[in-house]
Protein backbone atom coordinates (compact mmCIF):
# COMPACT_ATOMS: atom_id res chain seq x y z
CA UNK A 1 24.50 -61.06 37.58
CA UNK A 2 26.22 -59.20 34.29
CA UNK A 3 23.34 -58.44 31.61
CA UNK A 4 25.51 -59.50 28.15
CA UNK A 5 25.17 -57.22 24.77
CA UNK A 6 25.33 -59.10 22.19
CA UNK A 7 25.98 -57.30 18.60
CA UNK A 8 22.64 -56.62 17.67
CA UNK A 9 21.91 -54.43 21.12
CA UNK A 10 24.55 -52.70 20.10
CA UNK A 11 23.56 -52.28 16.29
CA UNK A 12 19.75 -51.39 17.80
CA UNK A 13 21.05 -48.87 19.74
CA UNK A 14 23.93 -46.97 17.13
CA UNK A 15 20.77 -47.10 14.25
CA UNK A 16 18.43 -45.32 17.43
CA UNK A 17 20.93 -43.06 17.81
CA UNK A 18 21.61 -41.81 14.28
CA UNK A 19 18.16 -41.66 13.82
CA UNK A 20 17.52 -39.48 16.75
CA UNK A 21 20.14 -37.22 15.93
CA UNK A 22 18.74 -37.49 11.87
CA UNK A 23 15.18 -36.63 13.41
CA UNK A 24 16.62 -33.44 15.24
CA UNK A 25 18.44 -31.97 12.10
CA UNK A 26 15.26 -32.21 10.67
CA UNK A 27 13.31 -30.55 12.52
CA UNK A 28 15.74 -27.52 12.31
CA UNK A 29 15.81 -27.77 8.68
CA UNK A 30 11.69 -27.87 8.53
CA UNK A 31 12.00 -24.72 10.38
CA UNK A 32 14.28 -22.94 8.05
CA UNK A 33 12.10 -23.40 5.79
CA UNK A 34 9.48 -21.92 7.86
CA UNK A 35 11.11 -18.63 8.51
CA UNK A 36 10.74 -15.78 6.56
CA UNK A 37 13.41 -15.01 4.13
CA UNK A 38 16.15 -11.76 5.05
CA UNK A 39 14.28 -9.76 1.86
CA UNK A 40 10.88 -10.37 3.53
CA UNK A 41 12.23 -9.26 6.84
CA UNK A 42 13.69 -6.36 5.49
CA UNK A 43 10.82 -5.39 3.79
CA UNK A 44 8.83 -5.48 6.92
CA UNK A 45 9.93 -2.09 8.16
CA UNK A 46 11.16 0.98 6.45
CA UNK A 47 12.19 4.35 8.28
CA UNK A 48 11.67 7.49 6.90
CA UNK A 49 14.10 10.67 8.62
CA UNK A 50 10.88 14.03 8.69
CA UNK A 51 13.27 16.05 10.02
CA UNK A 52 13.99 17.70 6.22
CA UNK A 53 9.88 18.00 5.59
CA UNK A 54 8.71 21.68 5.30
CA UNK A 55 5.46 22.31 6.54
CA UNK A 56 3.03 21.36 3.24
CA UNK A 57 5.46 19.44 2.04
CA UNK A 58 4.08 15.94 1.19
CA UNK A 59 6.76 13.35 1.10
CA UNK A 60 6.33 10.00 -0.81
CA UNK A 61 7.77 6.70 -0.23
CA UNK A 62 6.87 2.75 0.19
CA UNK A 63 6.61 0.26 2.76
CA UNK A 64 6.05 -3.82 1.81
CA UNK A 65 5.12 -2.46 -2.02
CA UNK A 66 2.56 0.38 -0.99
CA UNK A 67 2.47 3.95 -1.24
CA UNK A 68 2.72 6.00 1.76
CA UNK A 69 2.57 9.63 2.19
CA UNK A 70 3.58 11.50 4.89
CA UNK A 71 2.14 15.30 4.92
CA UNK A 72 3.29 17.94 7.20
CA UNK A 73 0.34 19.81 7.96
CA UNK A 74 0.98 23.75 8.01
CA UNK A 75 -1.29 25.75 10.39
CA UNK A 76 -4.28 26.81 8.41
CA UNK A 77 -4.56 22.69 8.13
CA UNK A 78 -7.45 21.61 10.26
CA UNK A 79 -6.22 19.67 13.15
CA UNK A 80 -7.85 15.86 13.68
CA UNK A 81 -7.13 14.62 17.14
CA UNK A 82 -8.33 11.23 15.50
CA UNK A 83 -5.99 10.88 12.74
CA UNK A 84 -2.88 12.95 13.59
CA UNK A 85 0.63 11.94 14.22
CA UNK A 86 2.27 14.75 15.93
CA UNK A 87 5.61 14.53 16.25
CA UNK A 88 8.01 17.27 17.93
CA UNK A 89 5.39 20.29 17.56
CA UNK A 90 4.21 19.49 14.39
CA UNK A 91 1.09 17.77 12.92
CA UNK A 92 1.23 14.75 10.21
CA UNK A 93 -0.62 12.81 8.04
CA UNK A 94 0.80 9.16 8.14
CA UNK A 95 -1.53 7.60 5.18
CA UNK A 96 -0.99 4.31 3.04
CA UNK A 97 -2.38 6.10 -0.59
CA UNK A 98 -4.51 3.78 -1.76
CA UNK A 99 -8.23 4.88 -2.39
CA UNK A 100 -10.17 3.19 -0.60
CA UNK A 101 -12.93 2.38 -3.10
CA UNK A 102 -10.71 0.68 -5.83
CA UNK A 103 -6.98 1.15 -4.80
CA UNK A 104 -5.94 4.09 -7.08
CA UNK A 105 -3.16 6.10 -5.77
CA UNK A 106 -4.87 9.66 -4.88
CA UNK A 107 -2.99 13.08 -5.69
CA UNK A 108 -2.15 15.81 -3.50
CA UNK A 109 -3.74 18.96 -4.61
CA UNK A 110 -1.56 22.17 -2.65
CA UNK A 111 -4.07 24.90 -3.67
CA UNK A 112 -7.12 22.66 -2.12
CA UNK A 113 -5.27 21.08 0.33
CA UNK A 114 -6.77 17.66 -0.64
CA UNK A 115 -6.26 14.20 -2.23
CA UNK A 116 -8.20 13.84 -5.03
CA UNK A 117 -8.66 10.38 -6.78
CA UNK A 118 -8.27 9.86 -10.78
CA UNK A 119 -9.87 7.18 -11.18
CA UNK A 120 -13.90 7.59 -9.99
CA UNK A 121 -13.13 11.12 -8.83
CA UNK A 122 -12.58 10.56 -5.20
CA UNK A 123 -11.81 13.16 -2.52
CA UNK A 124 -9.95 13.01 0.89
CA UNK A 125 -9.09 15.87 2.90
CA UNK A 126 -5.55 16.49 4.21
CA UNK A 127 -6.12 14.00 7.13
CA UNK A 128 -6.73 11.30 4.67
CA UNK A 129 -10.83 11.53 5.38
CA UNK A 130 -13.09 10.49 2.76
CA UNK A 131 -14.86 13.73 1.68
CA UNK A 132 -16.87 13.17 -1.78
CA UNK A 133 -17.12 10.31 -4.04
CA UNK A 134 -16.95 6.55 -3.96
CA UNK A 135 -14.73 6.06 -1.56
CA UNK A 136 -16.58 4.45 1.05
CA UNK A 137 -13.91 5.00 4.36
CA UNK A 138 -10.78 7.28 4.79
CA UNK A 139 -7.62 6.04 3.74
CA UNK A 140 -5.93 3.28 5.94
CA UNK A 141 -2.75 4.35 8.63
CA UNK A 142 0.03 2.13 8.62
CA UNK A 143 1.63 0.53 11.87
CA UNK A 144 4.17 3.10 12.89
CA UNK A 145 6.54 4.26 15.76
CA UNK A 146 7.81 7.34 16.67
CA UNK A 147 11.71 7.46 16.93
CA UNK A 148 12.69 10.62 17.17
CA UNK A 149 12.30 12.64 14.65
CA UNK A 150 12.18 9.28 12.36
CA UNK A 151 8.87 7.49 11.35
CA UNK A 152 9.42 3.32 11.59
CA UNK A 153 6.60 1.95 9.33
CA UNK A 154 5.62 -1.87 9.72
CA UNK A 155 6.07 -1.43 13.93
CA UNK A 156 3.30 -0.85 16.06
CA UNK A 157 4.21 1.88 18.63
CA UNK A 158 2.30 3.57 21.27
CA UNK A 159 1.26 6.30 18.79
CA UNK A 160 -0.22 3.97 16.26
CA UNK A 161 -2.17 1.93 18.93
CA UNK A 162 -3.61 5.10 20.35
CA UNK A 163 -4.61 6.13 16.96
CA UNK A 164 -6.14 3.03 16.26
CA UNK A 165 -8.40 2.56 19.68
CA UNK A 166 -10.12 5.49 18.64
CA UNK A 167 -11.33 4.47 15.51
């Protein structure tokens, strides 16, 4: 026995089908919209080349709108298994300058081999460790990885997580 389609079967099933494929463009476009613009994305990591660094050299830059310094430590510098980033055979301080009691940007002081806060005061030694003052931690590491001789902020390597367990 033949089933007959009449017109509105037909009709029903054209308007379910332009729906469907109206409910799937959607969904893509919702997602879009979701996603994190190209600027953001960029933003996200930033790679900074140490190779030029001399050792005491402090270099400045920014990742996602915060200051970072980067500090080659010389030899006199006292080591910190807990804090260092040592890359090649030398030692660095990775740190994102912001005191930690209320967000100033620190300076480095060469002759005392410190940061020293503006603001309230505030002292950090050359591993980025709270030493006098208000501040009441050290100053915060970024996420990092190791490439090289180049330092990947915003990506979580091995170095960063190893760094991070000990805290």
């Amino acid at each position: 026995m033949a089933v007959k389609q009449s017109r509105r079967d037909f009709l029903g099933m054209a308007f379910g089908g332009v729906a469907a494929v109206g409910g799937v463009l959607s969904l893509g476009a919702m997602k879009k919209t979701w996603d994190p613009l190209p600027s953001v994305q960029a933003a996200g990591f930033t790679t900074v080349d140490l190779s030029p660094l001399k050792d005491g050299e402090l270099m400045k830059t920014q990742w996602r709108g915060k200051p970072i310094f980067v500090l080659k430590k010389t030899a006199d510098m006292k080591k910190n298994e807990n804090r260092d980033v040592v890359i090649g055979d030398a030692n660095y301080t990775v740190i994102i300058a912001l005191c930690t009691h209320l967000g100033c940007i620190p300076s480095w002081v060469p002759s005392t081999k410190q940061f020293k806060c503006a603001c309230h005061g505030g002292e950090f030694n050359a591993s980025g460790i709270n030493t006098f003052g208000p501040p009441p931690r050290p100053m915060d590491i970024p996420p990092f990885k190791i490439d090289g001789m180049k330092l990947v902020l915003g990506e979580e390597g091995p170095e960063y997580k190893k760094l991070v367990a000990k805290v």
